[in-house]
C-alpha atoms as a PDB file:
ATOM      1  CA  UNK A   1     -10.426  39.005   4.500  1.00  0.00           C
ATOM      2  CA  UNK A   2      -8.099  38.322   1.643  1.00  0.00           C
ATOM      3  CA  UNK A   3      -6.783  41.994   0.281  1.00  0.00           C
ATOM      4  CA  UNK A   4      -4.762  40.500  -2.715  1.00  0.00           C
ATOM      5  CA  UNK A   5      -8.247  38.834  -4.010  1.00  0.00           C
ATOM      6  CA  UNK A   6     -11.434  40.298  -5.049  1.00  0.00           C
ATOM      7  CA  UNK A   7     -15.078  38.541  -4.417  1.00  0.00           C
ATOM      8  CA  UNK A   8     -15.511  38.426  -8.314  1.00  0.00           C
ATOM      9  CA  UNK A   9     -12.406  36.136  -8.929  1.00  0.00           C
ATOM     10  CA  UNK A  10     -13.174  34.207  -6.138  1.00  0.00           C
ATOM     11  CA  UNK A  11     -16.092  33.474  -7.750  1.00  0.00           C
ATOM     12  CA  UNK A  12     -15.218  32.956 -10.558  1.00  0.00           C
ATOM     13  CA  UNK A  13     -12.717  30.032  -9.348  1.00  0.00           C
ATOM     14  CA  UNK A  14     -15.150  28.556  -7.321  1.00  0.00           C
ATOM     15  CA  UNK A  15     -17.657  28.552 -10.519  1.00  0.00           C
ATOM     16  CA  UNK A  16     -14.706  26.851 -12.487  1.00  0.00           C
ATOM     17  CA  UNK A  17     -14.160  24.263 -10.022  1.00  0.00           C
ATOM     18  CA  UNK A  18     -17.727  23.194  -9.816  1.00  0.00           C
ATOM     19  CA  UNK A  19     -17.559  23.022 -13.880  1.00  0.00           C
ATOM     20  CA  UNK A  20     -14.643  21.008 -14.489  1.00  0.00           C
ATOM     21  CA  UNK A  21     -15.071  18.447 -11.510  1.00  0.00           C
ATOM     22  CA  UNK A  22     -18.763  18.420 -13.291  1.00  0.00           C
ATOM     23  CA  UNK A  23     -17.327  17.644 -17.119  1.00  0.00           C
ATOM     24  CA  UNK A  24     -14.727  15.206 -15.827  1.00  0.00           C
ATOM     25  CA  UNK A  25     -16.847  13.612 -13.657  1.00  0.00           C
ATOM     26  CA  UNK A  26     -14.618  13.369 -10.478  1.00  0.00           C
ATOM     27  CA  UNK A  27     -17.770  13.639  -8.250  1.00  0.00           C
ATOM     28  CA  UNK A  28     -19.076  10.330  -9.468  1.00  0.00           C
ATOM     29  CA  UNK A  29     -19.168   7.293  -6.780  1.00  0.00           C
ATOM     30  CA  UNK A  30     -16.425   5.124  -9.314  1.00  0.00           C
ATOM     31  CA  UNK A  31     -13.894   7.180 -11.885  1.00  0.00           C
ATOM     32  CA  UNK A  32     -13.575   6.446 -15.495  1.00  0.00           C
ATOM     33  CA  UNK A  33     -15.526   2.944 -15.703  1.00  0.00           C
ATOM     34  CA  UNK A  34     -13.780   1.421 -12.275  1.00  0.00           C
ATOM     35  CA  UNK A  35     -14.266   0.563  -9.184  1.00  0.00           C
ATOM     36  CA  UNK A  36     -12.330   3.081  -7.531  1.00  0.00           C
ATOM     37  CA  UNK A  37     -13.450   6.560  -6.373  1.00  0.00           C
ATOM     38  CA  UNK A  38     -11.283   9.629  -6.928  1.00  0.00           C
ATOM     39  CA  UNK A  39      -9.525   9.429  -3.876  1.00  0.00           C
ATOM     40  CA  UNK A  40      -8.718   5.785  -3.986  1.00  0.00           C
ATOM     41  CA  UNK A  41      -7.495   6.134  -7.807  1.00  0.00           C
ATOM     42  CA  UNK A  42      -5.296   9.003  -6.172  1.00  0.00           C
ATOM     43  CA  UNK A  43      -3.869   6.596  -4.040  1.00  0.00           C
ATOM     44  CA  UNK A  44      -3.140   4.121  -6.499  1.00  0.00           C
ATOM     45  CA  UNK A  45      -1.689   6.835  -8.816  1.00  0.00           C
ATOM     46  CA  UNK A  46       0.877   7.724  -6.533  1.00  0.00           C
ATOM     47  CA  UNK A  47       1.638   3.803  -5.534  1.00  0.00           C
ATOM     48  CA  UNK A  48       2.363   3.622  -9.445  1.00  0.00           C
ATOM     49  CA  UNK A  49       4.575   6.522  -9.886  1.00  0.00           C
ATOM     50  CA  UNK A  50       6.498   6.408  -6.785  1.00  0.00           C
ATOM     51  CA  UNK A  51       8.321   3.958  -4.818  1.00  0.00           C
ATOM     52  CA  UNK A  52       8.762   3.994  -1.036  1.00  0.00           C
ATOM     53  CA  UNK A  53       5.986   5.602   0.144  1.00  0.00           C
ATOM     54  CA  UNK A  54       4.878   5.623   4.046  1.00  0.00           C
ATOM     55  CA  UNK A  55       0.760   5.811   4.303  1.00  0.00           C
ATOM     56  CA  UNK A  56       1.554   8.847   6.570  1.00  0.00           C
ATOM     57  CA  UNK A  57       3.417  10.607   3.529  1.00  0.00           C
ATOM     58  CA  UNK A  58       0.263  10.023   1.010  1.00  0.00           C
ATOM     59  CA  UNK A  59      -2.031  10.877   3.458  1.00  0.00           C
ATOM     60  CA  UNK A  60       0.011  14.337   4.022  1.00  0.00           C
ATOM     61  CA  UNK A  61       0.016  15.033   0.267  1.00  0.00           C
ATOM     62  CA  UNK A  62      -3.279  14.070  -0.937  1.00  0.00           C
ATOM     63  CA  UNK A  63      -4.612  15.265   2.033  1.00  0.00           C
ATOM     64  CA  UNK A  64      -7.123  12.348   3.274  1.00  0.00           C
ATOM     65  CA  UNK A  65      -7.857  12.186   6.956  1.00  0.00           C
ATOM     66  CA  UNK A  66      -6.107   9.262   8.750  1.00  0.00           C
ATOM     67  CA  UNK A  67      -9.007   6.580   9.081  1.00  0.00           C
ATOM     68  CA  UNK A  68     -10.102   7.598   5.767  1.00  0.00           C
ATOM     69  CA  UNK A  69      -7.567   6.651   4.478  1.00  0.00           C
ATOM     70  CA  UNK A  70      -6.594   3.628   6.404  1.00  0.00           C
ATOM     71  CA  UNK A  71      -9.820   2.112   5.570  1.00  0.00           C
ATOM     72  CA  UNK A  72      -8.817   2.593   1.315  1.00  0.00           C
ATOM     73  CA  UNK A  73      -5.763   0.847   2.545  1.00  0.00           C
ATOM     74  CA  UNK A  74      -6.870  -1.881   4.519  1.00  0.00           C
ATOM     75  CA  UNK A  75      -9.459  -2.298   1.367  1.00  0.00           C
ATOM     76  CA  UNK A  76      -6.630  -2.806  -1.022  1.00  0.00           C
ATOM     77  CA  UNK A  77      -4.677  -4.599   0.735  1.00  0.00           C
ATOM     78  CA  UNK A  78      -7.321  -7.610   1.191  1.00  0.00           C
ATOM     79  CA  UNK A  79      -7.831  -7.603  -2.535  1.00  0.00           C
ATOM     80  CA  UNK A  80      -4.328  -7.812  -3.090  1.00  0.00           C
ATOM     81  CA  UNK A  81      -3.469  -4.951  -4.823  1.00  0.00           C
ATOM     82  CA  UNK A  82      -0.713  -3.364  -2.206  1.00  0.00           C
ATOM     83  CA  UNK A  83       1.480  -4.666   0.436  1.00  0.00           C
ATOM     84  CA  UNK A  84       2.118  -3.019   3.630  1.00  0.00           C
ATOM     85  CA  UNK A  85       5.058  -3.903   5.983  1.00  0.00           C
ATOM     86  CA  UNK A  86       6.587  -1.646   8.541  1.00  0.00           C
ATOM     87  CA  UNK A  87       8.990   0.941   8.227  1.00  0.00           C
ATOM     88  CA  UNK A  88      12.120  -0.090   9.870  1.00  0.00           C
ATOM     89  CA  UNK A  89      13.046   3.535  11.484  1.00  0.00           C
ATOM     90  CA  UNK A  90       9.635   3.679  12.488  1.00  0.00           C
ATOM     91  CA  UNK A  91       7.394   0.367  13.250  1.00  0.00           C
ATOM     92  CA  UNK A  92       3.731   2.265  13.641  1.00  0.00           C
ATOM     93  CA  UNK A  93       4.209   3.574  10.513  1.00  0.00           C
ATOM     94  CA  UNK A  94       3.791   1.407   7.094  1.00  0.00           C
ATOM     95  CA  UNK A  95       5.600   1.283   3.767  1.00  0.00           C
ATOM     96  CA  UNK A  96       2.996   0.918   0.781  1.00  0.00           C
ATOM     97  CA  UNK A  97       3.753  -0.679  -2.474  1.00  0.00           C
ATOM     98  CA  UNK A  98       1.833  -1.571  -5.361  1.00  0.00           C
ATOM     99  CA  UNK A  99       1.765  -5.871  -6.076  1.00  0.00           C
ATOM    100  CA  UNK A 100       1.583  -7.215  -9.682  1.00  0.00           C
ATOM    101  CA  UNK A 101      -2.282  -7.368  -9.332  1.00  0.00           C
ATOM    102  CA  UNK A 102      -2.295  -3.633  -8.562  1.00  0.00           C
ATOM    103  CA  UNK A 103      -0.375  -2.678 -11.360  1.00  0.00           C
ATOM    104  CA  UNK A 104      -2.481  -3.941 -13.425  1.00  0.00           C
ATOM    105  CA  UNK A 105      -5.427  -2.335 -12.075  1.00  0.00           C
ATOM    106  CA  UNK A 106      -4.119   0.989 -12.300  1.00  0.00           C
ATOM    107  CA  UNK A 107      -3.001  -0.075 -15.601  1.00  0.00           C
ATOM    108  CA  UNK A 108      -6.426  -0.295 -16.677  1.00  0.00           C
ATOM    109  CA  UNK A 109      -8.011   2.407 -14.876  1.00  0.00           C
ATOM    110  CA  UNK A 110      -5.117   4.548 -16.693  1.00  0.00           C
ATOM    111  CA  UNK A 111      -5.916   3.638 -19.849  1.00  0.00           C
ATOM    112  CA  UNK A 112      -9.844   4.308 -19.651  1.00  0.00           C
ATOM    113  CA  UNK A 113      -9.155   7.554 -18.306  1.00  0.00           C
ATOM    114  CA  UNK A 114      -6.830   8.290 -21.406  1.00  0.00           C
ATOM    115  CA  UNK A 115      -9.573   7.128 -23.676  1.00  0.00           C
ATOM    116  CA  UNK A 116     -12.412   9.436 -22.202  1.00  0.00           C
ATOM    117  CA  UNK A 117     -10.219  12.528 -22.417  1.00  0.00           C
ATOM    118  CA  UNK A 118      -8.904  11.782 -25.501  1.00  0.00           C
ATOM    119  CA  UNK A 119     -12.848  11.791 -26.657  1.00  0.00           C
ATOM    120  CA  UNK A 120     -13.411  14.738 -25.086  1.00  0.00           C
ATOM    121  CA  UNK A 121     -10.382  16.147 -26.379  1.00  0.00           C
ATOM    122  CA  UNK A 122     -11.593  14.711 -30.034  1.00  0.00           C
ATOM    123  CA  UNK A 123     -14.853  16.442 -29.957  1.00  0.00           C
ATOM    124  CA  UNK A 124     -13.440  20.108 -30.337  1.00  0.00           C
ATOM    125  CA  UNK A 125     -13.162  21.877 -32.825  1.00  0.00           C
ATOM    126  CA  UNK A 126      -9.819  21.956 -34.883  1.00  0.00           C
ATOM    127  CA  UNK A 127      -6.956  23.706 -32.731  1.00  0.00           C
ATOM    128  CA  UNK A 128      -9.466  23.490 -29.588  1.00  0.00           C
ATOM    129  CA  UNK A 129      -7.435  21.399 -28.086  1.00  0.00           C
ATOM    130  CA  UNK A 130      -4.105  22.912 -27.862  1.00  0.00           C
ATOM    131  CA  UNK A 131      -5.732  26.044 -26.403  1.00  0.00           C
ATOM    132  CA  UNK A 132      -7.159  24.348 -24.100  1.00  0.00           C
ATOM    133  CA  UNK A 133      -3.847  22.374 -22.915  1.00  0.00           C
ATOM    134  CA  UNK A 134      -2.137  25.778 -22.560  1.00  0.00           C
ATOM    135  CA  UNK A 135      -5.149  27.283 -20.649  1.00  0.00           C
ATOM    136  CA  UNK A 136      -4.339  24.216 -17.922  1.00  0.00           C
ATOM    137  CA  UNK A 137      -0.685  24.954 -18.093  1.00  0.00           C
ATOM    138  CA  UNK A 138      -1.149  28.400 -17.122  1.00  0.00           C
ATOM    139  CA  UNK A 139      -3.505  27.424 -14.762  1.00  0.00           C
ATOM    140  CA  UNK A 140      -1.053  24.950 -13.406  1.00  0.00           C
ATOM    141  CA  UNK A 141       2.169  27.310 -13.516  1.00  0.00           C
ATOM    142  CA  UNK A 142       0.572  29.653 -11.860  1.00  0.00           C
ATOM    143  CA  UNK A 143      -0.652  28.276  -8.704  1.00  0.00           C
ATOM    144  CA  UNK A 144       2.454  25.624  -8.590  1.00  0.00           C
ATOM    145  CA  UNK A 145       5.696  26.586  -5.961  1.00  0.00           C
ATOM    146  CA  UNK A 146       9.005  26.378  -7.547  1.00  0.00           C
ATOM    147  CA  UNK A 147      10.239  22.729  -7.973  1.00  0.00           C
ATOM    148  CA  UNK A 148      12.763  21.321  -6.072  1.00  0.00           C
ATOM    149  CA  UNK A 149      16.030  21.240  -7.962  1.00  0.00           C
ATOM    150  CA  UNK A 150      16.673  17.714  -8.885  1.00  0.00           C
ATOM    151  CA  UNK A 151      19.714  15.494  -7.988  1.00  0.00           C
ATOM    152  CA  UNK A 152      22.640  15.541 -10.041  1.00  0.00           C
ATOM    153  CA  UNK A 153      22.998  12.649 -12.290  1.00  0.00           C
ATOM    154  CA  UNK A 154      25.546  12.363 -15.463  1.00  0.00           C
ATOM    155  CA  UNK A 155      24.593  10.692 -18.648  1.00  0.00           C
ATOM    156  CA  UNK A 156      27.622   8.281 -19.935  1.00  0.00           C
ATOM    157  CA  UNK A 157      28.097   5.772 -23.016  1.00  0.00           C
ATOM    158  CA  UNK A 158      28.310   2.368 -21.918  1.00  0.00           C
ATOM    159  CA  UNK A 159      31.974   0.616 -21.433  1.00  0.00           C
ATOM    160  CA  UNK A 160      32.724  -2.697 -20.315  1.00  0.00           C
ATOM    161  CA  UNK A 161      30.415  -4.461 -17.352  1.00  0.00           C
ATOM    162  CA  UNK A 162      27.746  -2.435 -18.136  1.00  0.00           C
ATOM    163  CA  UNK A 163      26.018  -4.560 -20.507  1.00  0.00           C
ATOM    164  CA  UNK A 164      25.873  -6.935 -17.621  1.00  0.00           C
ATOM    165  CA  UNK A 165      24.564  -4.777 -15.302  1.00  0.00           C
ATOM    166  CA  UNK A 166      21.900  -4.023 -17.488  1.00  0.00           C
ATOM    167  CA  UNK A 167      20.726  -7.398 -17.893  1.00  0.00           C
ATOM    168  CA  UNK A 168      21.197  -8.013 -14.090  1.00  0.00           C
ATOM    169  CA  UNK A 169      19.408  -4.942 -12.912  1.00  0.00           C
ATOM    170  CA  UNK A 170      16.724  -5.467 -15.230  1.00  0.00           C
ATOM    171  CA  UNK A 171      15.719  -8.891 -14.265  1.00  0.00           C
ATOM    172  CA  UNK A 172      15.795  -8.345 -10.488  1.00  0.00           C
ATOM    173  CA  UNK A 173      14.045  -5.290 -11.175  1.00  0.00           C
ATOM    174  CA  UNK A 174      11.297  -6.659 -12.749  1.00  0.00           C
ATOM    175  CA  UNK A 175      11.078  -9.991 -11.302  1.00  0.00           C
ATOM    176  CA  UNK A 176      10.759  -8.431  -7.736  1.00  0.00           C
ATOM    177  CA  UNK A 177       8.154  -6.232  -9.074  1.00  0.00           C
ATOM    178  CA  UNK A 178       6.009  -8.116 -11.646  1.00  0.00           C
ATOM    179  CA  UNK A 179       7.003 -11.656 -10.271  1.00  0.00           C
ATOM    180  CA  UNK A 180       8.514 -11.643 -14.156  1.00  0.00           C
ATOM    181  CA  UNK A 181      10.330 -14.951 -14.396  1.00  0.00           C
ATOM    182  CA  UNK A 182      13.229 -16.077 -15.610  1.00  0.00           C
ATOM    183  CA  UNK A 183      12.397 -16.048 -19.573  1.00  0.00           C
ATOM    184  CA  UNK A 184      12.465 -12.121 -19.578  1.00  0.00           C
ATOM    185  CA  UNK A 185      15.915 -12.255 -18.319  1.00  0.00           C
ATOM    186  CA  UNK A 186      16.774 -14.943 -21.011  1.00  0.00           C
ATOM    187  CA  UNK A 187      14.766 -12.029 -23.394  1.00  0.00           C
ATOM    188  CA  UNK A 188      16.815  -9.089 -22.056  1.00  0.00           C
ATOM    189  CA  UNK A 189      20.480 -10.996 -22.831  1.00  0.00           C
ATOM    190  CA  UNK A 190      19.701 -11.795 -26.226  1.00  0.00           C
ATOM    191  CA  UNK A 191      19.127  -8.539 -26.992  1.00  0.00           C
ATOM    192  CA  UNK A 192      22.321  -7.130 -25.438  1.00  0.00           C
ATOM    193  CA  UNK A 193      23.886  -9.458 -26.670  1.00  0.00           C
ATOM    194  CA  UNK A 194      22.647  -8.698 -30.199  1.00  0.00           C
ATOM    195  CA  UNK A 195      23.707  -5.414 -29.924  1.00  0.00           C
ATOM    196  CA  UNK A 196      26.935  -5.695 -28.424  1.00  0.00           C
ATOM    197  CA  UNK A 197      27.873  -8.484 -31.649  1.00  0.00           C
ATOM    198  CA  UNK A 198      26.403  -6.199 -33.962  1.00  0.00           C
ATOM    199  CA  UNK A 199      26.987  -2.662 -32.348  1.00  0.00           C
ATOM    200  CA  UNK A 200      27.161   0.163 -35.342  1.00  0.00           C
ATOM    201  CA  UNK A 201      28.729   3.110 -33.424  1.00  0.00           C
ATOM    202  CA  UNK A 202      27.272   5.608 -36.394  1.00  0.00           C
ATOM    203  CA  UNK A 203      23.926   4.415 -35.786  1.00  0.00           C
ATOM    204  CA  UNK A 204      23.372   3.084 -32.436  1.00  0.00           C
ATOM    205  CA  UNK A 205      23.921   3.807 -28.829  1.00  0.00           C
ATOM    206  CA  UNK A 206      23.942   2.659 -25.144  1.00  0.00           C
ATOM    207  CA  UNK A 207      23.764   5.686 -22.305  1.00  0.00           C
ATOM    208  CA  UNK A 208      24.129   4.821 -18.688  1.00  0.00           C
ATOM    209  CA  UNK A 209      22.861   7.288 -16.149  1.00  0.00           C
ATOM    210  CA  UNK A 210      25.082   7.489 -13.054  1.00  0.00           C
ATOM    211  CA  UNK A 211      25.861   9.459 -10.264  1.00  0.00           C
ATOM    212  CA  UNK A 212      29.054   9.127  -7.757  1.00  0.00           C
ATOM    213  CA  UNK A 213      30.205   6.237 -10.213  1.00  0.00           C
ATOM    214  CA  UNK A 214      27.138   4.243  -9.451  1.00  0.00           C
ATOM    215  CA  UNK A 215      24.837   3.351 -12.051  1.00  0.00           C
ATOM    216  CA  UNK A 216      21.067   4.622 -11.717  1.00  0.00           C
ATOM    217  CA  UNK A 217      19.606   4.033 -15.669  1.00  0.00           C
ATOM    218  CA  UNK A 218      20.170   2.680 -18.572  1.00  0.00           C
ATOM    219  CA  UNK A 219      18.276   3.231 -22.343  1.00  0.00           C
ATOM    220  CA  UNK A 220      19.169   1.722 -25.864  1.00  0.00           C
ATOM    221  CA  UNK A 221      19.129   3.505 -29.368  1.00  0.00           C
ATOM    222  CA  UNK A 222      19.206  -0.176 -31.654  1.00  0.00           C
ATOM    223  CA  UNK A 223      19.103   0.030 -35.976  1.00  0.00           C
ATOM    224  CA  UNK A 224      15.765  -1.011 -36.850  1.00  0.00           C
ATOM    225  CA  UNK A 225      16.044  -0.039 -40.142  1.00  0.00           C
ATOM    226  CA  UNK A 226      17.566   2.981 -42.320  1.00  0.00           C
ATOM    227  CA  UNK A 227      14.799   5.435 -41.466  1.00  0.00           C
ATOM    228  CA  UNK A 228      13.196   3.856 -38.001  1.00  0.00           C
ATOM    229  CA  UNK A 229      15.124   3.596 -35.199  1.00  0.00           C
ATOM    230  CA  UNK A 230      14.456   1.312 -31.993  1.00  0.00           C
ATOM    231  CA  UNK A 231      13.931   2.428 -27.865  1.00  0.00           C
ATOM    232  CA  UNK A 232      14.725  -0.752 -25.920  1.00  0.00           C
ATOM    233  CA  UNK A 233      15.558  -1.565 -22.443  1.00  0.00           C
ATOM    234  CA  UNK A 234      14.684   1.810 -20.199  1.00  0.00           C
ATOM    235  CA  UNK A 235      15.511   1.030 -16.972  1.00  0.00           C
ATOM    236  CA  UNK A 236      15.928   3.108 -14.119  1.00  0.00           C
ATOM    237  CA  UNK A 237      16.778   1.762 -10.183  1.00  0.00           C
ATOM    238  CA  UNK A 238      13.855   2.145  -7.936  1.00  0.00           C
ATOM    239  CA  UNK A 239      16.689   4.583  -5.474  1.00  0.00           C
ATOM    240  CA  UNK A 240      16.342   7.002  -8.567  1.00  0.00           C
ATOM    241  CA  UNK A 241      12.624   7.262  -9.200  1.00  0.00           C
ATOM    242  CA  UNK A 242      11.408  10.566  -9.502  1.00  0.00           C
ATOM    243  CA  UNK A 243      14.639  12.789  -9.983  1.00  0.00           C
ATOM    244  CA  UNK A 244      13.738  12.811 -13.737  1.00  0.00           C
ATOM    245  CA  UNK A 245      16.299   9.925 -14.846  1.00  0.00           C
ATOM    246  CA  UNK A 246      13.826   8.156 -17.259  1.00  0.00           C
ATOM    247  CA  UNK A 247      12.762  11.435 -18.879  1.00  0.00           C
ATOM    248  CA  UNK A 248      16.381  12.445 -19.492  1.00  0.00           C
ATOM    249  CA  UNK A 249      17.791   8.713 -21.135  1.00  0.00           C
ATOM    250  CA  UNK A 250      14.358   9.197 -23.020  1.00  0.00           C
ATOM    251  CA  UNK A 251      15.170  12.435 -24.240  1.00  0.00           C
ATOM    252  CA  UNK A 252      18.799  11.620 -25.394  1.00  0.00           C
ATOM    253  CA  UNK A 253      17.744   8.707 -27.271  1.00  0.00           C
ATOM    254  CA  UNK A 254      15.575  10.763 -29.169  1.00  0.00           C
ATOM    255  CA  UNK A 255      17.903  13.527 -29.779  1.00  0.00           C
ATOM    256  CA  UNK A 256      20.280  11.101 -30.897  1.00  0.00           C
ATOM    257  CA  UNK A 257      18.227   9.383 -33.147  1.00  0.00           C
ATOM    258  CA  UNK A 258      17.679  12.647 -34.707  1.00  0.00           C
ATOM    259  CA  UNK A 259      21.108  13.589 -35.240  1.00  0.00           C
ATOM    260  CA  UNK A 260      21.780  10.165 -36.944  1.00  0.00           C
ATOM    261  CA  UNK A 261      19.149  10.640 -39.774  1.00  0.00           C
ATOM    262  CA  UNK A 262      16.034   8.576 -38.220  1.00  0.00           C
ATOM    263  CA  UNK A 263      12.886   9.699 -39.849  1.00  0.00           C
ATOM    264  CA  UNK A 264      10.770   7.352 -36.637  1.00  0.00           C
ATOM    265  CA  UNK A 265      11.451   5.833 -33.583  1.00  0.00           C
ATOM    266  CA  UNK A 266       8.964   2.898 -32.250  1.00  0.00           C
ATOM    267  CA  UNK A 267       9.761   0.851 -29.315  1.00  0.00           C
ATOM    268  CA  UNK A 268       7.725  -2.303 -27.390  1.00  0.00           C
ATOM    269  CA  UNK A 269       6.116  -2.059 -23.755  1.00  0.00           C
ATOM    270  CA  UNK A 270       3.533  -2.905 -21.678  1.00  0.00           C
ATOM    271  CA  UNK A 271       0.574  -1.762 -19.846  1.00  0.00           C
ATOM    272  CA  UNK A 272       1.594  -2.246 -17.003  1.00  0.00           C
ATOM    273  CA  UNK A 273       4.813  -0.202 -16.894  1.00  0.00           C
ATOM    274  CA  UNK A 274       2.383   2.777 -16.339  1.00  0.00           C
ATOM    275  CA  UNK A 275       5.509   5.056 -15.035  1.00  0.00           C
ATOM    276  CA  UNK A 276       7.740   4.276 -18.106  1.00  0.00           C
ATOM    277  CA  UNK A 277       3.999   4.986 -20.533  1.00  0.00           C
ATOM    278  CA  UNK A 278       3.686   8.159 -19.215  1.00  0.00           C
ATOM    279  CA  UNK A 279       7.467   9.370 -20.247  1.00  0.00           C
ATOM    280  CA  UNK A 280       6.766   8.138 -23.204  1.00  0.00           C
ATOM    281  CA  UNK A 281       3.641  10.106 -23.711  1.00  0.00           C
ATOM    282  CA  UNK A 282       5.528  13.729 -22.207  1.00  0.00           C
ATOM    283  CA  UNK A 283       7.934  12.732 -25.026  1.00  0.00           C
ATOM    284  CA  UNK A 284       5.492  12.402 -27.593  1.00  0.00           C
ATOM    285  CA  UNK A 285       5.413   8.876 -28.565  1.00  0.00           C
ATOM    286  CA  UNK A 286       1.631   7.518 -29.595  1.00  0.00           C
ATOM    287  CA  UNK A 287       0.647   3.835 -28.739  1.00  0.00           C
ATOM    288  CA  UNK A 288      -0.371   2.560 -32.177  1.00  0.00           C
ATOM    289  CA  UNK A 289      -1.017  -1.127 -31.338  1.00  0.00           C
ATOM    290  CA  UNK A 290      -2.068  -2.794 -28.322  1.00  0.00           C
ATOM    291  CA  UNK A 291      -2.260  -7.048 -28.172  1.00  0.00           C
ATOM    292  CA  UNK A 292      -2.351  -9.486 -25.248  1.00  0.00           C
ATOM    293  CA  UNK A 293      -0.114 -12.108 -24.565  1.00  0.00           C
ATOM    294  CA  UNK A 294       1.453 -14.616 -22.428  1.00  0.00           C
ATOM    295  CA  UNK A 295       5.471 -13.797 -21.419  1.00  0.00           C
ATOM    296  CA  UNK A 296       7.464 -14.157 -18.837  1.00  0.00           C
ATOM    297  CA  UNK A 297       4.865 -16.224 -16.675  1.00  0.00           C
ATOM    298  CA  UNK A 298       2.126 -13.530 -16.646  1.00  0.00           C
ATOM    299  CA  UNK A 299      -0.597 -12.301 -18.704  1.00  0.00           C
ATOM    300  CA  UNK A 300      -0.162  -8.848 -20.285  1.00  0.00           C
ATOM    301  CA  UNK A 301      -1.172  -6.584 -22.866  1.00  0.00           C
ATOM    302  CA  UNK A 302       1.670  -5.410 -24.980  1.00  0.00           C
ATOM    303  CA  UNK A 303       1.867  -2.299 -26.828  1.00  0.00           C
ATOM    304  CA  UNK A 304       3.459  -0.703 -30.084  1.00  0.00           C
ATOM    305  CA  UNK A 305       4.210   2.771 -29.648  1.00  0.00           C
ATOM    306  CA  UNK A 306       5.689   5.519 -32.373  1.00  0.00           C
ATOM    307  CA  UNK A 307       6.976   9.038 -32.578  1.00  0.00           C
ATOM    308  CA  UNK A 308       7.415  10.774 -35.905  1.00  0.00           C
ATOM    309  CA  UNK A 309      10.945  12.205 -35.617  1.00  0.00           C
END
């Protein structure tokens, strides 16, 4: 039946699947401590990562059958964690987006599921682990199609009107999607303001990401001392989530860092920004600290995070 694929390694893929759903216990009724199964957290995942989702499109990609799915959505929607409104081109199909309250939940389910794998990962031996990681990437880079080739996008040092962009951009941003009030707007034009009073040209940096003159990102490289160097203020517009914007500005704030003589970079976020964490993470950064607090209206956990440079 399938020439290209003997009976042994089909067992032997079936007999891996069965183990590793087994040690990461995806078969369980809740995931990682929550009260989500796997396909709900699935659902949730994508909510966090992506903006602008239809039900139809999740449903296509994680593969869920339609009232299956409609019933996790219906389900999350009366305990407030996503909205649901029409899509304009199309009125019997709806747009899904995470609310503040969702965030959060994710948030938390994120973080437990980082803690139990980074047990597991702890209990190997010495060295286990990277083996293991490269066994998954293999894994992974074999049975993945070709990516997409990302949009274009350029990579610019601020000039004037950009600083307030930024501070525009990021308050509607997060205000429409955190219900973040006004005080983290206050927050955000202090701190270009700072910089643009005390801008050192040797040592720090603004990049704006753009394409077709129209600003998509923004990142700052700020003088926290001689040897450790400050991330503040990644933004990037909701239109250009997912063509790899953050991870670039991340990546050139680094680099430059580097180049200028920083022996560590540390920056300030929050739980919640689970999309922003996770380029963070890919980049190497480790969250160090973690404390809650009261800002901008809400209740959140803040955290400290650090990358050796």
């Amino acid at each position: 039946m399938f020439p290209n694929a003997s009976d042994q390694e089909i067992a032997a893929v079936r007999a891996f699947n069965r183990f590793y759903t087994r040690k990461l216990g995806v078969l369980d009724q809740q995931l990682s401590k929550s009260p989500f199964s796997l396909s709900e957290a699935r659902v949730l995942y994508e909510l966090a990562h992506r903006e602008g989702l239809s039900a139809k499109e999740i449903g296509t990609e994680l593969g869920l059958d339609a009232g299956y799915l409609s019933r996790i959505v219906q389900n999350f929607v009366e305990n407030g964690l996503i909205t649901r409104k029409p899509l304009p081109a199309d009125r019997r199909q709806f747009q899904l987006a995470l609310t503040a309250k969702g965030r959060e939940a994710f948030a938390k389910l994120d973080r437990n599921t980082q803690d139990e794998i980074g047990a597991m990962l702890a209990a190997l031996p010495r060295g286990s682990g990277e083996t293991l990681v490269r066994a998954m990437m293999t894994i992974e880079q074999t049975l993945e199609q070709p990516a997409q080739k990302p949009a274009a996008f350029l990579l610019r040092s601020h000039r004037p009107g950009d600083i307030g962009w930024v501070i525009s951009s990021q308050a509607k941003a997060y205000a429409g999607e955190y219900g973040w009030d006004i005080s983290y707007e206050a927050l955000v034009a202090e701190i270009c303001a700072q910089f643009v009073r005390n801008y050192d040209p040797a040592r720090e940096h603004c990049w704006i990401a753009e394409a077709g003159g129209e600003p998509l990102g923004s990142i700052f490289l700020v003088k926290g001392s001689d040897d450790v160097a400050k991330l503040r203020l990644l933004l990037v517009e909701k239109k250009a989530r997912g063509l790899g914007v953050g991870r670039a500005l991340v990546d050139q704030c680094i680099r430059s860092a580097r180049e200028k003589g920083y022996k560590e970079m540390t920056l300030w976020t929050q739980s919640i920004l689970v999309a922003a964490r996770g380029i963070y993470q890919a980049a190497g950064f480790k969250c160090v600290k973690e404390e809650p607090h009261h800002s901008f209206g809400v209740d959140l956990v803040g955290e400290t995070w650090e990358l050796k440079l």
